[in-house]
C-alpha atoms as a PDB file:
ATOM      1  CA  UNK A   1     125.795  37.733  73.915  1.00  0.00           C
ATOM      2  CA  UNK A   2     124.928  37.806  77.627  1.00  0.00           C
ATOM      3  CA  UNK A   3     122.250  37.445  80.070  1.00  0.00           C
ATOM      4  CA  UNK A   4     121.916  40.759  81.658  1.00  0.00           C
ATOM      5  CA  UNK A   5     120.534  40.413  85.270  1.00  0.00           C
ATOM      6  CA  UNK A   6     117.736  42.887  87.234  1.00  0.00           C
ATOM      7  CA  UNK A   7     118.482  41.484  90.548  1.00  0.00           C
ATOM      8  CA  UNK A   8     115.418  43.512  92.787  1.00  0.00           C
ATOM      9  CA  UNK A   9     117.107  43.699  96.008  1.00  0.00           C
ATOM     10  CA  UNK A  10     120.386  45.926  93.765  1.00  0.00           C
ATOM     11  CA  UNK A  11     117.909  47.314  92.286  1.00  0.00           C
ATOM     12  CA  UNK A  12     116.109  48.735  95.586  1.00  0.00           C
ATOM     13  CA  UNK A  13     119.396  49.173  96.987  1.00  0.00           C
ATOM     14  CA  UNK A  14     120.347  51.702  94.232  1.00  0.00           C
ATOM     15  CA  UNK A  15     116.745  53.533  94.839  1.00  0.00           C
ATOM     16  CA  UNK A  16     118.186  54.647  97.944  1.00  0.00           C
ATOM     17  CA  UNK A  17     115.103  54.119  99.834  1.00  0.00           C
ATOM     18  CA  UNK A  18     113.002  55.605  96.911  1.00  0.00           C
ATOM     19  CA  UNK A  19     109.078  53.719  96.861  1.00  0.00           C
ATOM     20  CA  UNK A  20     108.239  54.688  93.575  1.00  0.00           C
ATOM     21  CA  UNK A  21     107.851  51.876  91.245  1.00  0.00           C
ATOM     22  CA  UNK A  22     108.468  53.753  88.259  1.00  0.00           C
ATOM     23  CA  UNK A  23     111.913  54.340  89.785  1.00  0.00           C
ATOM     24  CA  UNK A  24     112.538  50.502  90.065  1.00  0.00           C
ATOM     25  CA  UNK A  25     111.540  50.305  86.427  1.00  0.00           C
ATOM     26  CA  UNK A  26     113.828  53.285  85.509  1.00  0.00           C
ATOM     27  CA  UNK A  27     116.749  51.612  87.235  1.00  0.00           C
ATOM     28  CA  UNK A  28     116.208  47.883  85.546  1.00  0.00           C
ATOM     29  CA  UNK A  29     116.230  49.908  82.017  1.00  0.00           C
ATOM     30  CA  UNK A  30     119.482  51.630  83.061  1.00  0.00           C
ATOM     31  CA  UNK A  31     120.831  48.017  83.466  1.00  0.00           C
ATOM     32  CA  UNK A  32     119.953  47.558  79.864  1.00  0.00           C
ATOM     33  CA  UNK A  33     121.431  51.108  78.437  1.00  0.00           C
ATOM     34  CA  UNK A  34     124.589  49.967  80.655  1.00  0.00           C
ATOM     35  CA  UNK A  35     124.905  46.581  79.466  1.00  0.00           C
ATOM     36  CA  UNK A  36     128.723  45.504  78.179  1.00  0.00           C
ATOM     37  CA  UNK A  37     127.606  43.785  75.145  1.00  0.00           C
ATOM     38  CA  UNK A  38     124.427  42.589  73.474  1.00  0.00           C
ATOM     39  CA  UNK A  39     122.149  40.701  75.536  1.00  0.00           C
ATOM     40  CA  UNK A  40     121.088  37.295  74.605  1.00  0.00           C
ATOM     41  CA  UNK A  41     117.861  37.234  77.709  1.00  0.00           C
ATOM     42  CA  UNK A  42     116.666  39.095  80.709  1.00  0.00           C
ATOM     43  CA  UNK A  43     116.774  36.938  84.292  1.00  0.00           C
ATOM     44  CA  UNK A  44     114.542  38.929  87.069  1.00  0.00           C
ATOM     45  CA  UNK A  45     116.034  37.493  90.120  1.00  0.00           C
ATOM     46  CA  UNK A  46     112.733  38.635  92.211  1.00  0.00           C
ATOM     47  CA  UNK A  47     113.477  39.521  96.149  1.00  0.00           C
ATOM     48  CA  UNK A  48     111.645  37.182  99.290  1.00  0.00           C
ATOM     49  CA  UNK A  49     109.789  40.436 100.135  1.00  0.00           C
ATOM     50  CA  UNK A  50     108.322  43.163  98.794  1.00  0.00           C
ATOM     51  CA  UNK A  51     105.014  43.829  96.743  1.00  0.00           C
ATOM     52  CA  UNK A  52     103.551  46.165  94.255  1.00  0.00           C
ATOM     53  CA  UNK A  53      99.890  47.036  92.776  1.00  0.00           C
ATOM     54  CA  UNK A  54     100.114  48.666  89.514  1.00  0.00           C
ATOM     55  CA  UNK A  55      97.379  49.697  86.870  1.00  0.00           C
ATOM     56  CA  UNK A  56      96.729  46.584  84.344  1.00  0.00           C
ATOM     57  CA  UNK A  57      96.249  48.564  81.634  1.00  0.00           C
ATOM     58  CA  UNK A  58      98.788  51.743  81.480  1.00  0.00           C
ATOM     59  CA  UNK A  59     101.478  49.908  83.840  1.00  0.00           C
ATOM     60  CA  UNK A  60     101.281  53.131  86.081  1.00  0.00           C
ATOM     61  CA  UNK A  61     101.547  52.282  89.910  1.00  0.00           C
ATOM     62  CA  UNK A  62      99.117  54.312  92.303  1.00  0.00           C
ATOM     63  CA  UNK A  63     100.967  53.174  95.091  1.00  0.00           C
ATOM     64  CA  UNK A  64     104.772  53.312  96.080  1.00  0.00           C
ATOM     65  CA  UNK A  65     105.753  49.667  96.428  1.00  0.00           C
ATOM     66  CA  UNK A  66     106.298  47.591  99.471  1.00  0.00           C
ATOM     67  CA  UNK A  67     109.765  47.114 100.462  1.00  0.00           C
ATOM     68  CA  UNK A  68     109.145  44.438 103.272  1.00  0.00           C
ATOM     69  CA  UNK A  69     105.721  43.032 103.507  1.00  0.00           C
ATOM     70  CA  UNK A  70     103.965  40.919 101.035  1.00  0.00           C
ATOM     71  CA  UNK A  71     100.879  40.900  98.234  1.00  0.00           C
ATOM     72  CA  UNK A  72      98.594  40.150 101.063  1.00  0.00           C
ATOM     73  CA  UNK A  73      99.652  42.615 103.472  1.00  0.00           C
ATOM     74  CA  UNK A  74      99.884  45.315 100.874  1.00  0.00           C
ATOM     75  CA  UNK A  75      95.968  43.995  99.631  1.00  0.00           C
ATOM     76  CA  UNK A  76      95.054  44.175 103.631  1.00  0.00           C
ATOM     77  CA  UNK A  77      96.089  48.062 103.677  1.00  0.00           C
ATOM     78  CA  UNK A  78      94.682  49.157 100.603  1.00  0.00           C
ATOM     79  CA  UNK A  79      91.647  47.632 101.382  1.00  0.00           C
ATOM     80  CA  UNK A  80      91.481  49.151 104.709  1.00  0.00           C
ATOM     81  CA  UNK A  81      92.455  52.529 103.640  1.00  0.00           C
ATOM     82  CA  UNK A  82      92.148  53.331 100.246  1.00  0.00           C
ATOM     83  CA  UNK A  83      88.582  52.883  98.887  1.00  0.00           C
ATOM     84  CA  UNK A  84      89.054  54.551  95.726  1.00  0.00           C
ATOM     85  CA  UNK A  85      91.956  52.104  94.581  1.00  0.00           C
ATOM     86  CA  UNK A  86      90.551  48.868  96.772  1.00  0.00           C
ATOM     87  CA  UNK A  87      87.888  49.438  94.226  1.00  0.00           C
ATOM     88  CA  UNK A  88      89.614  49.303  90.946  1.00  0.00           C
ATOM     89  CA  UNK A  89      91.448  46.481  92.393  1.00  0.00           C
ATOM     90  CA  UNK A  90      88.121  44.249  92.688  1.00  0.00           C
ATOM     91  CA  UNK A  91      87.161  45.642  89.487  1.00  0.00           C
ATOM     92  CA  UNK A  92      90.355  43.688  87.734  1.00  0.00           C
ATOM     93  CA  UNK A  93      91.544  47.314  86.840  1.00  0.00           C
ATOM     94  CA  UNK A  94      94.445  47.103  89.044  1.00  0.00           C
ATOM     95  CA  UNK A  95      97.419  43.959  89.661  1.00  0.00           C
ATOM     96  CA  UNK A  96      98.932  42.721  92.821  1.00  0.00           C
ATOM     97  CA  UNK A  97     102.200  41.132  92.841  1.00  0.00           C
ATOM     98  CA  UNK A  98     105.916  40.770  93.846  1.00  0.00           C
ATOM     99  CA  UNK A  99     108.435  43.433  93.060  1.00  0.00           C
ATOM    100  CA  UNK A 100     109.747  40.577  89.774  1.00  0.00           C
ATOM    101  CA  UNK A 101     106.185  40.247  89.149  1.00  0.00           C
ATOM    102  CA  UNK A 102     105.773  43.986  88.318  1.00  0.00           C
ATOM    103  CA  UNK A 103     109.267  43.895  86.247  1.00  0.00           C
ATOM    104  CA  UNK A 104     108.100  41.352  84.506  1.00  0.00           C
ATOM    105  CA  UNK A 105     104.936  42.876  83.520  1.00  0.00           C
ATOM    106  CA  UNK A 106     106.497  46.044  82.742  1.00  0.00           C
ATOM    107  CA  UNK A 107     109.060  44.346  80.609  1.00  0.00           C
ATOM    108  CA  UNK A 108     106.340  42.540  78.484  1.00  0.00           C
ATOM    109  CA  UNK A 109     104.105  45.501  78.279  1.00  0.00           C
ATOM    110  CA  UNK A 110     101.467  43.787  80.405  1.00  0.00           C
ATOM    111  CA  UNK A 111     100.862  40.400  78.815  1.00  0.00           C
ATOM    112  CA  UNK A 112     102.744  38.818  81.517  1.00  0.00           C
ATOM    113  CA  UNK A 113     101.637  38.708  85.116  1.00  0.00           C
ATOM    114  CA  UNK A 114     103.284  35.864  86.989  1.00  0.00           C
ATOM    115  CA  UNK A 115     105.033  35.071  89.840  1.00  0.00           C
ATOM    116  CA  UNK A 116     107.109  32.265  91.944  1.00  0.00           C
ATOM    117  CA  UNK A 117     104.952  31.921  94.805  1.00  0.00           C
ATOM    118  CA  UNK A 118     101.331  33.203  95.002  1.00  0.00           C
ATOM    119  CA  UNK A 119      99.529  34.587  98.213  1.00  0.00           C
ATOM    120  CA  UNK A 120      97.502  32.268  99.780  1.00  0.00           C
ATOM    121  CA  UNK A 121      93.580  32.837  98.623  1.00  0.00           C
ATOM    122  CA  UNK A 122      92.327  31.784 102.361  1.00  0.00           C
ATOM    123  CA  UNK A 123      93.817  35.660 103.394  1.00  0.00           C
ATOM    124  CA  UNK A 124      91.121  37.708 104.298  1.00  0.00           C
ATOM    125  CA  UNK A 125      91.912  40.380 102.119  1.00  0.00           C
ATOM    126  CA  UNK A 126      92.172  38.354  98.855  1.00  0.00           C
ATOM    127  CA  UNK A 127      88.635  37.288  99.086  1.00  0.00           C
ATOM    128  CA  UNK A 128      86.609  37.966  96.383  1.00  0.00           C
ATOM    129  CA  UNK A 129      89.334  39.121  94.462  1.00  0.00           C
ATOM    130  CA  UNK A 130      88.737  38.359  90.722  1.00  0.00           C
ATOM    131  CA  UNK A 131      92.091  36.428  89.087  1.00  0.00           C
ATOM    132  CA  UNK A 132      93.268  38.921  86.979  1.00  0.00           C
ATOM    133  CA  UNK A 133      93.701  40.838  90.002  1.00  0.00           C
ATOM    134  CA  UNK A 134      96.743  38.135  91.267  1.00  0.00           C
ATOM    135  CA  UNK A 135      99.673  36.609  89.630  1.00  0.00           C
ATOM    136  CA  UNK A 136      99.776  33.640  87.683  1.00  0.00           C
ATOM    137  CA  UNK A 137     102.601  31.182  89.672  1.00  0.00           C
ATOM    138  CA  UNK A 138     105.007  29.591  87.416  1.00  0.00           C
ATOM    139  CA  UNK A 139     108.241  27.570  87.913  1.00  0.00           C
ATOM    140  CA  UNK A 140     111.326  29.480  88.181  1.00  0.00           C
ATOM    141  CA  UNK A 141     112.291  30.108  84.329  1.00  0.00           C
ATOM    142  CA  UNK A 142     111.242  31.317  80.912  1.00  0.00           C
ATOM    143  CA  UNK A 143     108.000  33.673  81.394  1.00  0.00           C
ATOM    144  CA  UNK A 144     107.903  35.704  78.276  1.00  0.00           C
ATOM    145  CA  UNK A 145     109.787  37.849  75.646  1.00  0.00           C
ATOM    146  CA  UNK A 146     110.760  41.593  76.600  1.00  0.00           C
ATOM    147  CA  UNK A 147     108.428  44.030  74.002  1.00  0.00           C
ATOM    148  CA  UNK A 148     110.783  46.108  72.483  1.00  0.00           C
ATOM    149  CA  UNK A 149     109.130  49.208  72.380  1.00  0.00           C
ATOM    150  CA  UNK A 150     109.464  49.758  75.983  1.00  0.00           C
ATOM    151  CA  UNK A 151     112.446  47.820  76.868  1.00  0.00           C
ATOM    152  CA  UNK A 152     114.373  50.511  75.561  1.00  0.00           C
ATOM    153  CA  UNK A 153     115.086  48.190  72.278  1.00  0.00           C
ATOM    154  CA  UNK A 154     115.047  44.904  73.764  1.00  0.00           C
ATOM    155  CA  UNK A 155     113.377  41.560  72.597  1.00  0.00           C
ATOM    156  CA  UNK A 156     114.981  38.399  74.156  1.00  0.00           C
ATOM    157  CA  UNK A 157     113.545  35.603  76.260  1.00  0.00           C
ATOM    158  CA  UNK A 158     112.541  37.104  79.603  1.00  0.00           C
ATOM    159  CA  UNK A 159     113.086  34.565  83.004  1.00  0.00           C
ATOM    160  CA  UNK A 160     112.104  35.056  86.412  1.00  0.00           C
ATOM    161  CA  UNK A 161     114.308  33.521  88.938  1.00  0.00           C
ATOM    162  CA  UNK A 162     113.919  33.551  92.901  1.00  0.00           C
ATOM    163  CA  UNK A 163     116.661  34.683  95.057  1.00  0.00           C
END
C-alpha cells in the first residue's frame, strides 16, 4: 500500500493550459486509475496560487479556475462582473477556495471544505460573505476520508499538504 499523490501544480501542468475545473478533477482521478498498487491515503499537495468557486451542492464549477491569483482576487472579479453567480455566492450556494481546497471537496463529495491558509476577511470583496461561502483553515494533514462513490472506488484517509 501507497500514498498516491495529486500534486496541483502536475496536475495543471498536464491540463495544458486547460481552466476547467472538472478537467483538474478528471486528471487527479486518472492518478488513481494509474496508481501501481493499492493505495493506503490520498496527499493533495495544494499549489501557492490559484483559486476556484464551485457549486456547494452538485460540485459543478461555473467558473474556469484561477491559475495565478488568489480566493480574493477571484471573489473581487466575480463580484465585479458576474452578478448572477456573485449572487449565489452570498447566498452560501456557491464555495471559494484554493485549487487543493476544491480537490479536496470533490474527493469527499462536499463534506470537506478546508484549506491551509484562508483569505484575509478585511478584503473588500469578502465582506459580507456568509462562512460557508470560505474554507475552513486547518493544519497541514489529515482532512477527511475520500467517498468512494466518486473517487472512482477509493476510501482512504485524505491529507492536504502545502507545497
Amino acid at each position: 500500500m501507497s500514498r498516491l499523490v495529486w500534486d496541483v501544480e502536475a496536475l495543471l501542468a498536464g491540463l495544458d493550459g486547460g481552466t476547467r475545473p472538472q478537467a483538474l478533477w478528471d486528471a487527479a482521478l486518472t492518478a488513481v486509475a494509474q496508481a501501481p498498487g493499492p493505495v493506503s491515503e490520498v496527499a493533495v499537495v495544494d499549489a501557492p496560487a490559484g483559486a476556484v468557486l464551485w457549486d456547494a451542492e452538485t460540485l459543478g464549477a461555473p467558473r474556469p479556475l484561477e491559475h495565478r491569483g488568489d480566493v480574493a482576487s477571484l471573489l473581487t472579479e466575480v463580484g465585479a462582473t458576474d452578478p448572477r453567480t456573485w449572487a449565489g455566492v452570498l447566498e452560501g450556494r456557491y464555495a471559494a477556495g484554493s485549487l487543493g481546497s476544491y480537490l479536496v471537496a470533490r474527493a469527499t463529495r462536499g463534506l470537506e471544505h478546508v484549506a491551509l491558509t484562508g483569505p484575509a476577511r478585511s478584503a473588500p470583496a469578502l465582506a459580507g460573505l456568509p462562512d460557508e461561502a470560505l474554507p475552513a483553515v486547518v493544519p497541514p494533514g489529515p482532512v477527511g476520508t475520500t467517498d468512494a462513490a466518486c473517487c472512482a472506488g477509493l476510501r482512504v484517509p485524505l491529507l492536504l499538504l502545502p507545497a
